[in-house]
Protein backbone atom coordinates (compact mmCIF):
# COMPACT_ATOMS: atom_id res chain seq x y z
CA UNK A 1 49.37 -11.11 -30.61
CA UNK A 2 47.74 -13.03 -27.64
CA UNK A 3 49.13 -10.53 -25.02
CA UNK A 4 47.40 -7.87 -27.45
CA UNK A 5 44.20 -9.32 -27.41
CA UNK A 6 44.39 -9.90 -23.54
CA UNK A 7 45.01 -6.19 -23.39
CA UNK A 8 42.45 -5.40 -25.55
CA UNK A 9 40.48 -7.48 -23.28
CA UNK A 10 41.26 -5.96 -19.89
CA UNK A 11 40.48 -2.55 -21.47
CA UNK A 12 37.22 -3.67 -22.50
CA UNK A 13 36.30 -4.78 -19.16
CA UNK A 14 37.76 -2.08 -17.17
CA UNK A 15 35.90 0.36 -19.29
CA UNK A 16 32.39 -1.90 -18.65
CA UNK A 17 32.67 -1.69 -14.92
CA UNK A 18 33.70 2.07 -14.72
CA UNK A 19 30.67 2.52 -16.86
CA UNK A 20 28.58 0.16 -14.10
CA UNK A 21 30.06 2.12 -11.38
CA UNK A 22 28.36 5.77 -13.07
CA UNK A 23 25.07 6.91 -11.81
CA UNK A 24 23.41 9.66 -13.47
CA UNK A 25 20.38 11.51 -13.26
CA UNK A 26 17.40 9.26 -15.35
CA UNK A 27 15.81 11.15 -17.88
CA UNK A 28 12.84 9.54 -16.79
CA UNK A 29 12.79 8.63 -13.61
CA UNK A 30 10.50 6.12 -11.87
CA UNK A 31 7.83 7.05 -9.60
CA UNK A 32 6.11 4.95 -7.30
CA UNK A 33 2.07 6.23 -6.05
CA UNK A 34 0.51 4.63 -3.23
CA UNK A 35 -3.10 5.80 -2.69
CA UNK A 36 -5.01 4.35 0.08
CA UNK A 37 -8.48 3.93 -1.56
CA UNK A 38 -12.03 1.89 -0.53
CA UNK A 39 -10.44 -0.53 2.14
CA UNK A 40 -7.15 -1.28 0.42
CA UNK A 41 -4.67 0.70 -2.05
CA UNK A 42 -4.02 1.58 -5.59
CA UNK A 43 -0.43 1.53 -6.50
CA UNK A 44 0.82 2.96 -9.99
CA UNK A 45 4.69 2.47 -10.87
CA UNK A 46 5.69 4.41 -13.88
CA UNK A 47 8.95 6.61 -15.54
CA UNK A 48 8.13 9.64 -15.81
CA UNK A 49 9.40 11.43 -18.85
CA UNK A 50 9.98 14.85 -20.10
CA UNK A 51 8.59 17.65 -22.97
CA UNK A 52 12.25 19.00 -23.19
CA UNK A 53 11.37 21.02 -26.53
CA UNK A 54 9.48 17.73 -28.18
CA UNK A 55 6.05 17.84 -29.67
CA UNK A 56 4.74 15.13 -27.58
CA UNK A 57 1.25 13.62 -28.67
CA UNK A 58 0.90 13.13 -32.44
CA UNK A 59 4.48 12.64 -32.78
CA UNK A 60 7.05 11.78 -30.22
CA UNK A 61 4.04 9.38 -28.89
CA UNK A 62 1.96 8.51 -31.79
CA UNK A 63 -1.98 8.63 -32.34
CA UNK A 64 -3.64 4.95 -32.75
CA UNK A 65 -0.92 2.83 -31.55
CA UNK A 66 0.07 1.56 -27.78
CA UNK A 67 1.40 3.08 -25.70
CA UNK A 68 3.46 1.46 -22.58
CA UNK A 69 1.94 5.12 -20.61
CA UNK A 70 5.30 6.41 -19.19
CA UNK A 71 8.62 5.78 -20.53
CA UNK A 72 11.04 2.41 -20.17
CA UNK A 73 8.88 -0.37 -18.87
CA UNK A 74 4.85 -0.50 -18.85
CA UNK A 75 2.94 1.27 -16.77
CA UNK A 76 2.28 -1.48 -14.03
CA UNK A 77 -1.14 -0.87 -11.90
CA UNK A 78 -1.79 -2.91 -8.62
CA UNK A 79 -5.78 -2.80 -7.26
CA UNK A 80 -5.66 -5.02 -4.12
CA UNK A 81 -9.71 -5.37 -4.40
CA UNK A 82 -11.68 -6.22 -7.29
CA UNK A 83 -12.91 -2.73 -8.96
CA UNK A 84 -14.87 -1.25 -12.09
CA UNK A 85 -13.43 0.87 -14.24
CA UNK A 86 -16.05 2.59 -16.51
CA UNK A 87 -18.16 -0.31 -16.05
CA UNK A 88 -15.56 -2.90 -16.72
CA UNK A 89 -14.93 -5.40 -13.65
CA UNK A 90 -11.17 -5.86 -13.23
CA UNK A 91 -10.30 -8.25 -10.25
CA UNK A 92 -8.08 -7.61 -7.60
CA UNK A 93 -4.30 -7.93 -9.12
CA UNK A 94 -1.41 -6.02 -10.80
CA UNK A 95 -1.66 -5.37 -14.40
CA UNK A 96 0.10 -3.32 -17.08
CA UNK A 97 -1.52 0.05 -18.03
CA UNK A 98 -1.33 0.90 -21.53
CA UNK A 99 -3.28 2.95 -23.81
CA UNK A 100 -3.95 4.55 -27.26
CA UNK A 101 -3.57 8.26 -27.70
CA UNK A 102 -6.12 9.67 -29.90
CA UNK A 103 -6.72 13.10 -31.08
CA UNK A 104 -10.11 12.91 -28.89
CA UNK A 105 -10.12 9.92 -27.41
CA UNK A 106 -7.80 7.44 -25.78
CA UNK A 107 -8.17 3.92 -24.95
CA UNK A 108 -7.44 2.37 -22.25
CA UNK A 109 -6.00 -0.58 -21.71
CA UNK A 110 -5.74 -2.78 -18.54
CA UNK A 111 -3.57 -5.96 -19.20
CA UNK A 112 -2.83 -9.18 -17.56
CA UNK A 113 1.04 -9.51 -19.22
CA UNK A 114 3.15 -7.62 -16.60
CA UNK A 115 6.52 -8.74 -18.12
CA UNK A 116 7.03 -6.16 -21.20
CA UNK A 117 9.06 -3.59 -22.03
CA UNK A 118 7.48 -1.09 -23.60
CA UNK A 119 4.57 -1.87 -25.76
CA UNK A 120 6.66 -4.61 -26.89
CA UNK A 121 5.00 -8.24 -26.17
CA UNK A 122 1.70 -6.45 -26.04
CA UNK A 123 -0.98 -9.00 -26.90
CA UNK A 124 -4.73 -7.81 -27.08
CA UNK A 125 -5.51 -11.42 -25.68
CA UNK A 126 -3.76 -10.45 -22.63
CA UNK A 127 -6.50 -7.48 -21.89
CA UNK A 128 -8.65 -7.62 -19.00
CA UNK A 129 -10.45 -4.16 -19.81
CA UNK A 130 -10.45 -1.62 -22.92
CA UNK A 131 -12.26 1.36 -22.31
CA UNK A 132 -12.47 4.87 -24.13
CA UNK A 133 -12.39 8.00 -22.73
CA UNK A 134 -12.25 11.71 -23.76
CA UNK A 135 -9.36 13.41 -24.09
CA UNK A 136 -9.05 17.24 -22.60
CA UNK A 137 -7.04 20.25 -23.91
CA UNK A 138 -5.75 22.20 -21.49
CA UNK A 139 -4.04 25.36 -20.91
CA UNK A 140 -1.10 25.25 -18.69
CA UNK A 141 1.57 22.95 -19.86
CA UNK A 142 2.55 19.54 -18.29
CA UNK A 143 6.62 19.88 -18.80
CA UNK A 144 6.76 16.19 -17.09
CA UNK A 145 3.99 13.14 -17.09
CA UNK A 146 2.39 12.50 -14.53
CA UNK A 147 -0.21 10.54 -12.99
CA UNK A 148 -2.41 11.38 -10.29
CA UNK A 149 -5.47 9.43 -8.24
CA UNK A 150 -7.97 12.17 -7.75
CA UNK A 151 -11.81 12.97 -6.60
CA UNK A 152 -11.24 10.49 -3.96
CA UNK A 153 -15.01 9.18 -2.67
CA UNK A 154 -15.74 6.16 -0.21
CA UNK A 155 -16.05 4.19 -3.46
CA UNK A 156 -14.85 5.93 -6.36
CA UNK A 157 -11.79 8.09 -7.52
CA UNK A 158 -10.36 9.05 -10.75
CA UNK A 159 -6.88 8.24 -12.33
CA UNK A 160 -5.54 11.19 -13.91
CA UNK A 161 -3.00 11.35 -17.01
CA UNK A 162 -1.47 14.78 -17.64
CA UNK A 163 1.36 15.58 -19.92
CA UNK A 164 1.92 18.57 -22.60
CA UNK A 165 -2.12 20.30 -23.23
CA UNK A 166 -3.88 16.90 -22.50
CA UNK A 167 -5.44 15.50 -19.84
CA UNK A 168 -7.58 12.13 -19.81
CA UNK A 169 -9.05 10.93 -16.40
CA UNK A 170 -10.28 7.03 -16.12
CA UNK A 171 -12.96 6.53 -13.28
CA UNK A 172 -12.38 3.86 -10.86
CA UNK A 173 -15.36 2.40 -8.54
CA UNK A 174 -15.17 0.00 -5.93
CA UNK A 175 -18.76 -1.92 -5.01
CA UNK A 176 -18.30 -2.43 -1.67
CA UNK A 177 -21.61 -1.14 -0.23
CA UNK A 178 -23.00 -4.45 0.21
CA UNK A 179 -19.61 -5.78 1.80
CA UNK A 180 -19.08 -3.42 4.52
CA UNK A 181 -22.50 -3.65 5.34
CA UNK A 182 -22.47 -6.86 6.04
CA UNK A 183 -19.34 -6.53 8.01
CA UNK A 184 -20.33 -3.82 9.87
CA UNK A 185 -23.84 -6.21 11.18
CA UNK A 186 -20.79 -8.82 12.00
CA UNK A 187 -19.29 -6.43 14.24
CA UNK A 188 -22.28 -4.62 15.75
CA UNK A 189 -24.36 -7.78 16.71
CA UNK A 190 -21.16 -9.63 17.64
CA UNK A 191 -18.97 -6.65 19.31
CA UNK A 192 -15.92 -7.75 20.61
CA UNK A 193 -14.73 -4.59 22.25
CA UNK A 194 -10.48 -4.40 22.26
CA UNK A 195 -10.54 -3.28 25.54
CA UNK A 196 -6.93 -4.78 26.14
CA UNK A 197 -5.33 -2.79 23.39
CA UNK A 198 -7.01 0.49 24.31
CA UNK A 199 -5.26 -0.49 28.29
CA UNK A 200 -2.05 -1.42 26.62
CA UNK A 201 -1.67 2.59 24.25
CA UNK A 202 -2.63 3.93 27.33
CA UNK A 203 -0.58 2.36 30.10
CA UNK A 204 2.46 2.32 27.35
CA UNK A 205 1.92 5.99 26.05
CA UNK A 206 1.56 7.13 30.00
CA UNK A 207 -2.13 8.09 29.16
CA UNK A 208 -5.23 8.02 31.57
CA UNK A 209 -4.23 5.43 33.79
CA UNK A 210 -7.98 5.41 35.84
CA UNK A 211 -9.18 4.65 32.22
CA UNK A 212 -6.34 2.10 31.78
CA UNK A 213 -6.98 0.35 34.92
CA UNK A 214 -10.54 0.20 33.50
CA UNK A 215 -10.15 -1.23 30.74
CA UNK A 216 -7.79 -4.04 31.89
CA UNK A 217 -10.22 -5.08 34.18
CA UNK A 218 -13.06 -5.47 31.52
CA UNK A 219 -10.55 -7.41 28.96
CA UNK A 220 -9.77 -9.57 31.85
CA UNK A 221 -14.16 -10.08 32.18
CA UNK A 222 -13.84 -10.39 28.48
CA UNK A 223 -11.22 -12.99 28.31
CA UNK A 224 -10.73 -14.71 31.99
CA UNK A 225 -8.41 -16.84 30.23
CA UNK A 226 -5.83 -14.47 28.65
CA UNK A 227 -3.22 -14.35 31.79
CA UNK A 228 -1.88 -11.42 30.18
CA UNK A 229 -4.46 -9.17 30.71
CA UNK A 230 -4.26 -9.80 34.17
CA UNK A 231 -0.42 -9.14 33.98
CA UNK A 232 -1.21 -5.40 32.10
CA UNK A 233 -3.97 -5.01 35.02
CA UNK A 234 -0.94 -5.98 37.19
CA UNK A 235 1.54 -3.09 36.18
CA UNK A 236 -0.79 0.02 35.54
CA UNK A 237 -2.65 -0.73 39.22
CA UNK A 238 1.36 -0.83 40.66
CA UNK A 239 1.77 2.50 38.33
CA UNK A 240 -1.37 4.26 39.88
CA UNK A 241 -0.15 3.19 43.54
CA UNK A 242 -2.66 0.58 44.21
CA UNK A 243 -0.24 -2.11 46.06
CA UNK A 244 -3.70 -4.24 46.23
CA UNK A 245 -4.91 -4.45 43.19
CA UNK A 246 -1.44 -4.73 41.69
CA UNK A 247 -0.75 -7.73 43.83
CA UNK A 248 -4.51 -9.68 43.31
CA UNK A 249 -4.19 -9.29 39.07
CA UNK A 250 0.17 -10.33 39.28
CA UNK A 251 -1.28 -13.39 41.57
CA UNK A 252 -3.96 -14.29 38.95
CA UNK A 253 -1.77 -13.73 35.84
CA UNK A 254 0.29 -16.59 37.63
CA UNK A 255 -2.76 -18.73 38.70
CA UNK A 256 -4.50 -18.13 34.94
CA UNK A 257 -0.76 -18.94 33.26
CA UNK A 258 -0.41 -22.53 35.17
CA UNK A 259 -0.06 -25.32 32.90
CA UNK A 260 0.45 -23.28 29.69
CA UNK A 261 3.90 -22.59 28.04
CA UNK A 262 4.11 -19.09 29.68
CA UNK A 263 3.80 -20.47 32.77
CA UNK A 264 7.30 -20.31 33.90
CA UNK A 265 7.66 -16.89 32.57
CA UNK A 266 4.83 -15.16 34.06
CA UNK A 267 5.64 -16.97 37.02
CA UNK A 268 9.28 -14.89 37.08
CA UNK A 269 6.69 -11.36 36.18
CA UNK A 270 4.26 -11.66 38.31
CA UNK A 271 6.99 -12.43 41.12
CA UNK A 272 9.51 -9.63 40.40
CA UNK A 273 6.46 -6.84 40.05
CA UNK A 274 4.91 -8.25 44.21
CA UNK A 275 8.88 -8.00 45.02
CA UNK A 276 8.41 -3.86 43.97
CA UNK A 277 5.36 -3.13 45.36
């Protein structure tokens, strides 16, 4: 009897981890967007399922109760800066996306309880945002859901849902206006031009060296402590054939590098690059 069971056992298990070792096509598979929007992203992760002969909205996915948006888990939505959606503010963060299918009208849902599956553990304290919106018939038919960022502005797009005749978009706005100003008067009356990193793509992606060598002498103006601009100044004056140059900016890379902890090491650069001129 026990070496029955134990068989029983071992059958049991063999059978679990052939069936953990299967991979099959997912009848709704999981689709990850990734819109760069405003000065950050949008990111929507969602299954995606399938008509496949159903009646969809009124009955496979009921009118006037939650829906998780997708299939398997919630619809999870990630704004990394704060944004208004129809008017609502909704702070940077990820949140689930669920709404309510109407006839007419949907509701949408933004909550704060990323953790469900499904609808299920869906608590309207949780909401951050619950907004209606029209509905839209339309005439070609959506065989798979899907959801789309469109209408893509400086400040504004529109998250699109499309599946069987209907179509619902949610607008999403991003104040920023005031921001960027601001940041933009930061820059202009306080410009600190990056005239090392324009020398450094252009010595490294064999560019314009005149306008290399150029540059590396104004980042070394700009920052007469940074011994590695004087190094960069160093190699793309050696590249261009001007021994002299090359040889003053490798001597002050070393000079400029004394009693820091690249001292030794620029030292060895600066030494090796005289040695090839």
């Amino acid at each position: 009897m026990r070496s029955l069971t134990l068989l029983t056992f071992m059958a049991i298990a063999t059978l679990a981890m052939s069936a953990q070792e299967l991979k099959l096509p997912a009848l709704s598979p999981t689709c990850t967007i990734k819109q760069g929007f405003s000065t950050s992203n949008i990111e929507i992760v969602y299954s995606r399922p399938s008509m496949r002969g159903r009646k969809i909205f009124g009955d496979l996915v009921p009118f006037g109760k939650v829906w998780r948006t997708g299939a398997n888990a919630a619809t999870k939505i990630t704004f990394e800066e704060k944004v208004e959606i129809a008017g609502n503010e909704v702070p940077a963060g990820t949140y689930s996306f669920y709404t309510i299918p109407g006839e007419h009208e949907w509701e949408i849902i933004i909550n704060k309880n990323t953790g469900s599956w499904g609808a299920y553990g869906y608590a309207k304290s949780d909401d951050v945002a619950r907004i209606k919106m029209p509905s839209q018939r339309i005439q070609d038919v959506v065989e798979t859901f899907s959801i789309n960022i469109i209408n893509i502005t400086f400040s504004s797009c529109e998250i699109e849902l499309l599946w069987e005749n209907t179509r619902v978009t949610v607008p999403v706005v991003c104040r920023n206006q005031e921001r960027l100003a601001a940041e933009i008067d930061k820059v202009i009356n306080h410009p600190v031009i990056p005239y090392h990193q324009a020398a450094t793509y252009l010595y490294e992606s064999h560019g314009d060296l005149k306008k290399a060598l150029e540059y590396s002498t104004k980042a070394t103006e700009q920052s007469p402590k940074a011994y590695w601009t004087f190094m960069l100044k160093a190699r793309i004056a050696a590249r261009l054939g001007d021994k002299a140059t090359a040889r003053q900016a490798a001597e002050q890379a070393m000079n400029v590098a004394k009693g820091t902890p690249a001292e030794q090491e620029y030292q060895h650069l600066a030494t090796e690059l005289i040695k090839s001129l």
